[in-house]
Protein backbone atom coordinates (compact mmCIF):
# COMPACT_ATOMS: atom_id res chain seq x y z
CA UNK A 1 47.39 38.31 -2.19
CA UNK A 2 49.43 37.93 -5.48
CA UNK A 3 49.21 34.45 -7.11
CA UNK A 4 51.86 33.19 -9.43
CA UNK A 5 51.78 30.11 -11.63
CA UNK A 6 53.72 28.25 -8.61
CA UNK A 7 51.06 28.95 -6.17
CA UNK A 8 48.41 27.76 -8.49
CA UNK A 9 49.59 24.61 -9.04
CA UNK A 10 50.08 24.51 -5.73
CA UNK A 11 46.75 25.01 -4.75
CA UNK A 12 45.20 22.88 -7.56
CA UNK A 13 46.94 20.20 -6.64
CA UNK A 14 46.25 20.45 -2.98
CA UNK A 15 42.28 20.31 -3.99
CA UNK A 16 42.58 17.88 -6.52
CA UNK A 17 44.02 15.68 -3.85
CA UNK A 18 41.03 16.57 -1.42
CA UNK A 19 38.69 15.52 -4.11
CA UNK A 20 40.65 12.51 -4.85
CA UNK A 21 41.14 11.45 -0.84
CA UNK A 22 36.95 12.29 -0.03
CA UNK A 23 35.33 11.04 -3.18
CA UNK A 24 35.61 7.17 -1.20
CA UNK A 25 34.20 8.94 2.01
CA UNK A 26 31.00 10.27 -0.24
CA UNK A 27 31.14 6.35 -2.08
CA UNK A 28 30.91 4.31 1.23
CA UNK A 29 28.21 6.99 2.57
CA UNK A 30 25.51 3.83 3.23
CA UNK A 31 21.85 3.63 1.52
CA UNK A 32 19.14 3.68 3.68
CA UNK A 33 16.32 0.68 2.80
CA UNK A 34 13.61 1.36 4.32
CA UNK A 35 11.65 -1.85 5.46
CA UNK A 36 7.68 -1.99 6.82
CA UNK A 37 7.22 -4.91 9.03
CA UNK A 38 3.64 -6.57 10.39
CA UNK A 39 4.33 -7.48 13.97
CA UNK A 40 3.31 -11.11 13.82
CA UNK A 41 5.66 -14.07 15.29
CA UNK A 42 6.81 -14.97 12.41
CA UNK A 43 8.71 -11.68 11.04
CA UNK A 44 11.99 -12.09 12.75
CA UNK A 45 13.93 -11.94 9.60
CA UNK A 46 14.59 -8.11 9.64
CA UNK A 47 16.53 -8.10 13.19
CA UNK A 48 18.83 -9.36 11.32
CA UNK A 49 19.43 -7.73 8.18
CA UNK A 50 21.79 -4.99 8.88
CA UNK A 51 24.52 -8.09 9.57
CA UNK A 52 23.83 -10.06 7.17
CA UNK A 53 23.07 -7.09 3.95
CA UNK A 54 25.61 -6.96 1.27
CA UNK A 55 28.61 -3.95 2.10
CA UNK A 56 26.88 -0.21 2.06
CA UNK A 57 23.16 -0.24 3.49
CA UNK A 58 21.88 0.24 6.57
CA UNK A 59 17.86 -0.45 7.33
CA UNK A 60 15.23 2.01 8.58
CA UNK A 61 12.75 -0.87 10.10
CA UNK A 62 8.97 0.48 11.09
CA UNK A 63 6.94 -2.09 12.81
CA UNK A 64 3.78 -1.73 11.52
CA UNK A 65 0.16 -2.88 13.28
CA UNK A 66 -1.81 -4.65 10.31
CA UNK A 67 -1.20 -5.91 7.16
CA UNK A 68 -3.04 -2.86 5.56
CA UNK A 69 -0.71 -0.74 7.08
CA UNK A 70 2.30 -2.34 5.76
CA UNK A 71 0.80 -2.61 2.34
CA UNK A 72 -0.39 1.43 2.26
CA UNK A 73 3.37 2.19 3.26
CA UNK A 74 4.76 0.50 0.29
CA UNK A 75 1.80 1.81 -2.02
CA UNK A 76 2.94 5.50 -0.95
CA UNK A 77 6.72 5.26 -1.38
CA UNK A 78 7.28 5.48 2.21
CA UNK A 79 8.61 2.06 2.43
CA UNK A 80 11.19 0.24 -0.14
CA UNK A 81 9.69 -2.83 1.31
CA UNK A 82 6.76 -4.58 3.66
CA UNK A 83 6.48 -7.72 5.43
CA UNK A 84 2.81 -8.09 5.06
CA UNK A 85 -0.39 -10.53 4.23
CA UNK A 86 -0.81 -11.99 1.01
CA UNK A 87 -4.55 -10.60 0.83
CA UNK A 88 -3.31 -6.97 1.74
CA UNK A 89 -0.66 -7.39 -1.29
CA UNK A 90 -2.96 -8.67 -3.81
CA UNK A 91 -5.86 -6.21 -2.65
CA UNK A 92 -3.60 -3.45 -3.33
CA UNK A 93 -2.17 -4.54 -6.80
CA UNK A 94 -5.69 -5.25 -8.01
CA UNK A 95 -6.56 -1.93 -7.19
CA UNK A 96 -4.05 -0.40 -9.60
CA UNK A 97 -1.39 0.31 -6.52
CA UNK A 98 2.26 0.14 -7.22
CA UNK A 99 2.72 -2.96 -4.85
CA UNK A 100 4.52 -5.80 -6.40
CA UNK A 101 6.03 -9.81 -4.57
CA UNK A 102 9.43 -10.28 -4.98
CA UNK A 103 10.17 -12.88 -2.38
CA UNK A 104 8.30 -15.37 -0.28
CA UNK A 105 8.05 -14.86 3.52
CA UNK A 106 6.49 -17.12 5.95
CA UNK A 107 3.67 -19.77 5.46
CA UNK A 108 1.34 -21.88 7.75
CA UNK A 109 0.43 -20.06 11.19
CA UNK A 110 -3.18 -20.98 10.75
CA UNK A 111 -5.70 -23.63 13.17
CA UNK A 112 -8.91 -24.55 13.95
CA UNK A 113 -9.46 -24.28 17.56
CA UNK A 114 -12.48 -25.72 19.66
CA UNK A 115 -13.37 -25.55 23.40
CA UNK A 116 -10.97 -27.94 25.26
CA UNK A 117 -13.27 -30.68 26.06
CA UNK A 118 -15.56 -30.45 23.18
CA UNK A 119 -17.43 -33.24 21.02
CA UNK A 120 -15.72 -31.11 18.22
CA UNK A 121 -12.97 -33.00 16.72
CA UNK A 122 -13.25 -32.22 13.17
CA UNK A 123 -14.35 -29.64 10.48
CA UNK A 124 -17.52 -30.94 9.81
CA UNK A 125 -17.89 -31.05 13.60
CA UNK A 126 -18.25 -27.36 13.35
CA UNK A 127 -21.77 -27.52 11.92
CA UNK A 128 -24.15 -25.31 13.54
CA UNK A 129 -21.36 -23.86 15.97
CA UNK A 130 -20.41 -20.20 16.96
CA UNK A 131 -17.06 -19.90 15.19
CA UNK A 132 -14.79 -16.95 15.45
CA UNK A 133 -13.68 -15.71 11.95
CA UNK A 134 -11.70 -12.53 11.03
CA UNK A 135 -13.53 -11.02 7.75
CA UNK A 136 -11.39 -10.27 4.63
CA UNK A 137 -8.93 -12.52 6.47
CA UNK A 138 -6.77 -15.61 4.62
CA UNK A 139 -8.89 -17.48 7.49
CA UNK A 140 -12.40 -16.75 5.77
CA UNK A 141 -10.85 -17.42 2.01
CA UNK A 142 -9.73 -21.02 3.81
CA UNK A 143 -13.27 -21.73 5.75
CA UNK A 144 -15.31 -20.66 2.05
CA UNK A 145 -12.96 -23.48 0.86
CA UNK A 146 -12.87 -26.06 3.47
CA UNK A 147 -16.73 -25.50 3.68
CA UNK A 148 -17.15 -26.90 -0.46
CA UNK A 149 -14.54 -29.96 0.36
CA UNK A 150 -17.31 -30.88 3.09
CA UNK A 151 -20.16 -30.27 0.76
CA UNK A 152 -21.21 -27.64 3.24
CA UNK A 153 -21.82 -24.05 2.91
CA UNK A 154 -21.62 -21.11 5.06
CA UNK A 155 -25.26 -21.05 6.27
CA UNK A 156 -23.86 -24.25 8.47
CA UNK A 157 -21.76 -22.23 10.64
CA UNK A 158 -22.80 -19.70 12.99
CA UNK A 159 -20.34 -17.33 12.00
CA UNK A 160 -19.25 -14.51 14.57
CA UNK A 161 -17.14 -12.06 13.12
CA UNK A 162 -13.78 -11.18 15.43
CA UNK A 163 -10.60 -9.90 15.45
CA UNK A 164 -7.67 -12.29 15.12
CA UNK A 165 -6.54 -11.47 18.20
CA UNK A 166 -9.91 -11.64 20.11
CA UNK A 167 -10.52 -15.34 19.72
CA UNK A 168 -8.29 -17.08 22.53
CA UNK A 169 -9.95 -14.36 25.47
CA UNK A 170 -13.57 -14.97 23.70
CA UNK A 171 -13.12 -18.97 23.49
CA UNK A 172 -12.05 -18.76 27.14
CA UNK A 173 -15.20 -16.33 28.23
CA UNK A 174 -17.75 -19.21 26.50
CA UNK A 175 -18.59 -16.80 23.58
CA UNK A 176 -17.46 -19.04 20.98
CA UNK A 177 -17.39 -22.89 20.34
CA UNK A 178 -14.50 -22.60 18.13
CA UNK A 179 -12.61 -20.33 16.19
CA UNK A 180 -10.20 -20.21 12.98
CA UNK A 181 -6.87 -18.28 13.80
CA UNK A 182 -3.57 -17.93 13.41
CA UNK A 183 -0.30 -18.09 15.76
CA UNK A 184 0.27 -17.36 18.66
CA UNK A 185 -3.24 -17.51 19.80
CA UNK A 186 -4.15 -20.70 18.62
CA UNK A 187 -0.72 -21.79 20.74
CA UNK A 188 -1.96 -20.11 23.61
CA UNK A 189 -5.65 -21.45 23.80
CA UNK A 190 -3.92 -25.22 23.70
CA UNK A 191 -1.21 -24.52 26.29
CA UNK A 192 -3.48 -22.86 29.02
CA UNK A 193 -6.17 -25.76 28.24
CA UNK A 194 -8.72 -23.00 26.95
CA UNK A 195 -9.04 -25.09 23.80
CA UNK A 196 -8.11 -28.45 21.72
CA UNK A 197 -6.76 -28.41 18.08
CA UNK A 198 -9.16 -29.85 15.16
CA UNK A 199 -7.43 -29.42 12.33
CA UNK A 200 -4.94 -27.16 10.37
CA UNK A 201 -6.68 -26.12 7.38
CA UNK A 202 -3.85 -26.77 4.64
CA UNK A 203 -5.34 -28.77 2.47
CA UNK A 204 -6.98 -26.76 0.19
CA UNK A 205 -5.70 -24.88 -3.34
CA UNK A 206 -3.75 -22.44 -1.79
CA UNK A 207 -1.99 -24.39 0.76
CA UNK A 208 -0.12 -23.00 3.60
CA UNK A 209 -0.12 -19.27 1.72
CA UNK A 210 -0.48 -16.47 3.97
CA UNK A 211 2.17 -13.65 3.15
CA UNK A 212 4.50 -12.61 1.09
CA UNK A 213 7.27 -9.92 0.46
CA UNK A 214 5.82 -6.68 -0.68
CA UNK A 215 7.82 -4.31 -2.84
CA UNK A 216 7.33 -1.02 -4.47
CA UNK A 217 6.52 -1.07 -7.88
CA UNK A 218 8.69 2.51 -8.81
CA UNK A 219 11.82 0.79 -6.42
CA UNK A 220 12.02 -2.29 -8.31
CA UNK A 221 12.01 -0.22 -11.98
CA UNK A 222 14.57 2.60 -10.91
CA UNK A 223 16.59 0.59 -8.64
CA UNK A 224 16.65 -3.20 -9.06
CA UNK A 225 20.48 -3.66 -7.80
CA UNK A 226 18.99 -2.44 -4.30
CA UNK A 227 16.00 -4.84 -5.23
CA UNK A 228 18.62 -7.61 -5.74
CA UNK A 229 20.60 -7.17 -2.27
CA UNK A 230 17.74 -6.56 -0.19
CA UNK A 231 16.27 -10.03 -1.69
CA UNK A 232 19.27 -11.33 -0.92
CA UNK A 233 19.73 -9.93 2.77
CA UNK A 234 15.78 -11.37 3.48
CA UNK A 235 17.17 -14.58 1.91
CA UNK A 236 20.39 -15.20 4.43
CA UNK A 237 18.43 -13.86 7.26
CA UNK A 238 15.60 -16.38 5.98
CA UNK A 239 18.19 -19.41 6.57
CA UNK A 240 19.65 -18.27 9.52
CA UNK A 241 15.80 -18.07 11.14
CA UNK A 242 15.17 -21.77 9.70
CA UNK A 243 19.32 -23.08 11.14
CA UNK A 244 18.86 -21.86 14.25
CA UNK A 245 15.13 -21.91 15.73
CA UNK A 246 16.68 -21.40 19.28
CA UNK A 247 17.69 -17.81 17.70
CA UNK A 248 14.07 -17.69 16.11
CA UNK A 249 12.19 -18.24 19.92
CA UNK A 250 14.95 -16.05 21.93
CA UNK A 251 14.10 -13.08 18.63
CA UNK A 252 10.16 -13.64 18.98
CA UNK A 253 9.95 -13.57 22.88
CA UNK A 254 11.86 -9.95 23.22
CA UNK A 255 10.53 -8.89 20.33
CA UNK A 256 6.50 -9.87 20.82
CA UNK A 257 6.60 -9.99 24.20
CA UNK A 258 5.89 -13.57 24.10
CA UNK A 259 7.20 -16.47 26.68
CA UNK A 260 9.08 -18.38 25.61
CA UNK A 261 7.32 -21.70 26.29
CA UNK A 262 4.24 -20.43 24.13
CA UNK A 263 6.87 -19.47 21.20
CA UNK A 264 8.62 -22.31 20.99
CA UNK A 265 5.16 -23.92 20.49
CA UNK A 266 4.06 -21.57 18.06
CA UNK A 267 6.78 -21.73 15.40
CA UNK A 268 6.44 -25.15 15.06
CA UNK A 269 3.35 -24.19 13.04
CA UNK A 270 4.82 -21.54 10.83
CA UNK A 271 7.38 -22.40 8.01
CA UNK A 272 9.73 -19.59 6.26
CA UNK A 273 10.71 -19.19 2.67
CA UNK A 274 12.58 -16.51 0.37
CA UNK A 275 12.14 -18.87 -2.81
CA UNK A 276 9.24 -18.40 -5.14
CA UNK A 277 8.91 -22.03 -6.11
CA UNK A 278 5.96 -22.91 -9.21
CA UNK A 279 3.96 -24.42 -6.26
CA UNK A 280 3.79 -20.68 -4.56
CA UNK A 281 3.55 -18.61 -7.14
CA UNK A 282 0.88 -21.08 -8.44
CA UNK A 283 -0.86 -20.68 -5.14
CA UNK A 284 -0.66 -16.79 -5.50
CA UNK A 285 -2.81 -17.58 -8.57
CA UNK A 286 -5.43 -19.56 -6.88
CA UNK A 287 -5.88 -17.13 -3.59
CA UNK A 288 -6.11 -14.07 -6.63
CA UNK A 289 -9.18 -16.20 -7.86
CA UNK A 290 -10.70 -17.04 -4.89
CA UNK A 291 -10.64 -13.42 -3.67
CA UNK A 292 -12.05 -12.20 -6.90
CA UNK A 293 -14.70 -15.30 -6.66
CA UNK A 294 -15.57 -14.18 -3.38
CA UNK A 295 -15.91 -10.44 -4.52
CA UNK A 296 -12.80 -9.53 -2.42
CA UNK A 297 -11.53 -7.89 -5.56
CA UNK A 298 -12.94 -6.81 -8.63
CA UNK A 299 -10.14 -7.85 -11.24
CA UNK A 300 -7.20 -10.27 -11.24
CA UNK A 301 -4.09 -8.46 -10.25
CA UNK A 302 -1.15 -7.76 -13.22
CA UNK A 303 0.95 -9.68 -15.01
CA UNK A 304 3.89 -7.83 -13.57
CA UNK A 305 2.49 -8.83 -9.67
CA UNK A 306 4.28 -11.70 -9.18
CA UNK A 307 8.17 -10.99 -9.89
CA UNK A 308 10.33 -14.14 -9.78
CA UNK A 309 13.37 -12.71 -11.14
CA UNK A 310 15.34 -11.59 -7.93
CA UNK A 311 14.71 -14.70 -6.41
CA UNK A 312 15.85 -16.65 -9.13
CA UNK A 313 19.23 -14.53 -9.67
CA UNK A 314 19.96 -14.95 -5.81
CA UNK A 315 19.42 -18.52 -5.93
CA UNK A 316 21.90 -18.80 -9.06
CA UNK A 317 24.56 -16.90 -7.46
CA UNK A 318 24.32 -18.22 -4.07
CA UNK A 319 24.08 -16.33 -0.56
């Protein structure tokens, strides 16, 4: 084939207007965040981030079966992101992982159950009991504190050490006189008359704290824009959960195989948050302490752990 300078232009403007018309096809091509969720109750929040994200992402969600699980798979890279427990998040930053916060989550979830029918109506009614505690848990932080407010220590308790979700079927068999756990069990004991509630333990330094939004260190340095809009997609999903707790129930019984009668009793005690007020992050400070009191850790965790910034500039802006 002979080419002239006709048929070169030709052609180079033929491909020039290929590169031209595909170069928005390769822009618009969406990023993938990937997200690692704990199954609890409360995590509805990523069902619906792909409608609510800013134009251009789309979500690889992995449901995930323990907050050490969700906290290893943003540690290794293979999660952007984890919905996970505050002790699995500050466990792994104060052992030099590359887990950092960068939004709040959920708070609350947490009760002190006794055998429907008990004499046991309050903490210091727990003396000398079997009680069902989850070690390493935010539930054994909150006891080693409720037990000093009482001017009681641990010796008091007959503690029996049990998964979280053991305690409603081992309350019911007679193997426990009470137990401290978290939603939806502590629901479900009430509502099939199994047990009665005593208290829920909020009252001490860190409050309500029980989770928080992990990130990956190594994201949040090379790409804080995608830092920024997820933030921002956890934050709208965060008010739609808290505008419309019909939504919240209908999400948590398909997606936990709850019914719905025991939900809808269960998110009454847990609260959801994307802001990192001083109150939280201050409470952040106080469970690092305790955990490093209680030899849950050996050092504080960084400076750098607790990153308000995102937060703050979603806040300023607006959702």
């Amino acid at each position: 084939m002979t080419f002239n300078r006709r048929t070169l232009l030709k052609g180079l403007t033929a491909g020039t207007a290929l590169t031209i018309l595909g170069a928005p096809a390769l822009a618009q091509a969406p990023k993938t965040i990937k997200v690692a969720i704990l199954k609890v109750v409360g995590n509805a929040h990523p069902l619906h981030y792909e409608r609510l994200a800013p134009p251009g992402y789309k979500f690889d969600l992995v449901w995930v079966p323990s907050p050490a699980a969700a906290k290893d798979a943003v540690a290794t890279g293979s999660a952007d992101f984890a919905l996970g427990g505050i002790v699995a998040a500050i466990l792994g930053n104060a052992n030099g992982e590359p887990v950092v916060l960068v939004s709040n989550l959920t708070g609350a979830s947490m009760a002190v159950i006794a055998k429907a029918g008990s004499p046991i109506r309050k903490f210091t009614d727990l003396k000398g009991r079997k009680v069902g505690l989850q070690p390493g848990s935010t539930q054994d932080l909150v006891v080693a504190e409720r037990l000093k407010q009482e001017g009681m220590k641990p010796a008091d308790l007959q503690i029996i050490r049990l998964g979280l979700g053991e305690m409603h079927a081992a309350l019911a068999r007679g193997d426990l006189d009470a137990y401290v756990g978290t939603e939806p069990g502590s629901s479900l004991s009430v509502l099939e008359g199994v047990g009665q509630l005593v208290e829920h333990p909020y009252g001490t330094e860190i409050g309500d704290l029980v989770t928080g939004m992990m990130a990956n260190a190594d994201t949040v340095k090379k790409d804080p824009k995608l830092v920024h809009d997820f933030v921002l997609t956890h934050a709208r999903a965060t008010e739609y959960l808290k505008a419309n707790l019909d939504a919240w129930e209908q999400d948590g019984s398909k997606t936990f195989g709850l019914k719905p009668e025991i939900f809808k009793v269960a998110i009454r005690n847990i609260t959801t948050e994307w802001k990192m007020d001083e109150t939280w992050v201050n409470r952040v400070g106080a469970f690092s302490r305790l955990m490093l009191e209680n030899k849950m850790i050996r050092r504080l965790p960084a400076d750098d752990f607790v990153q308000t910034k995102f937060v703050q500039d979603v806040a300023k802006a607006g959702l």
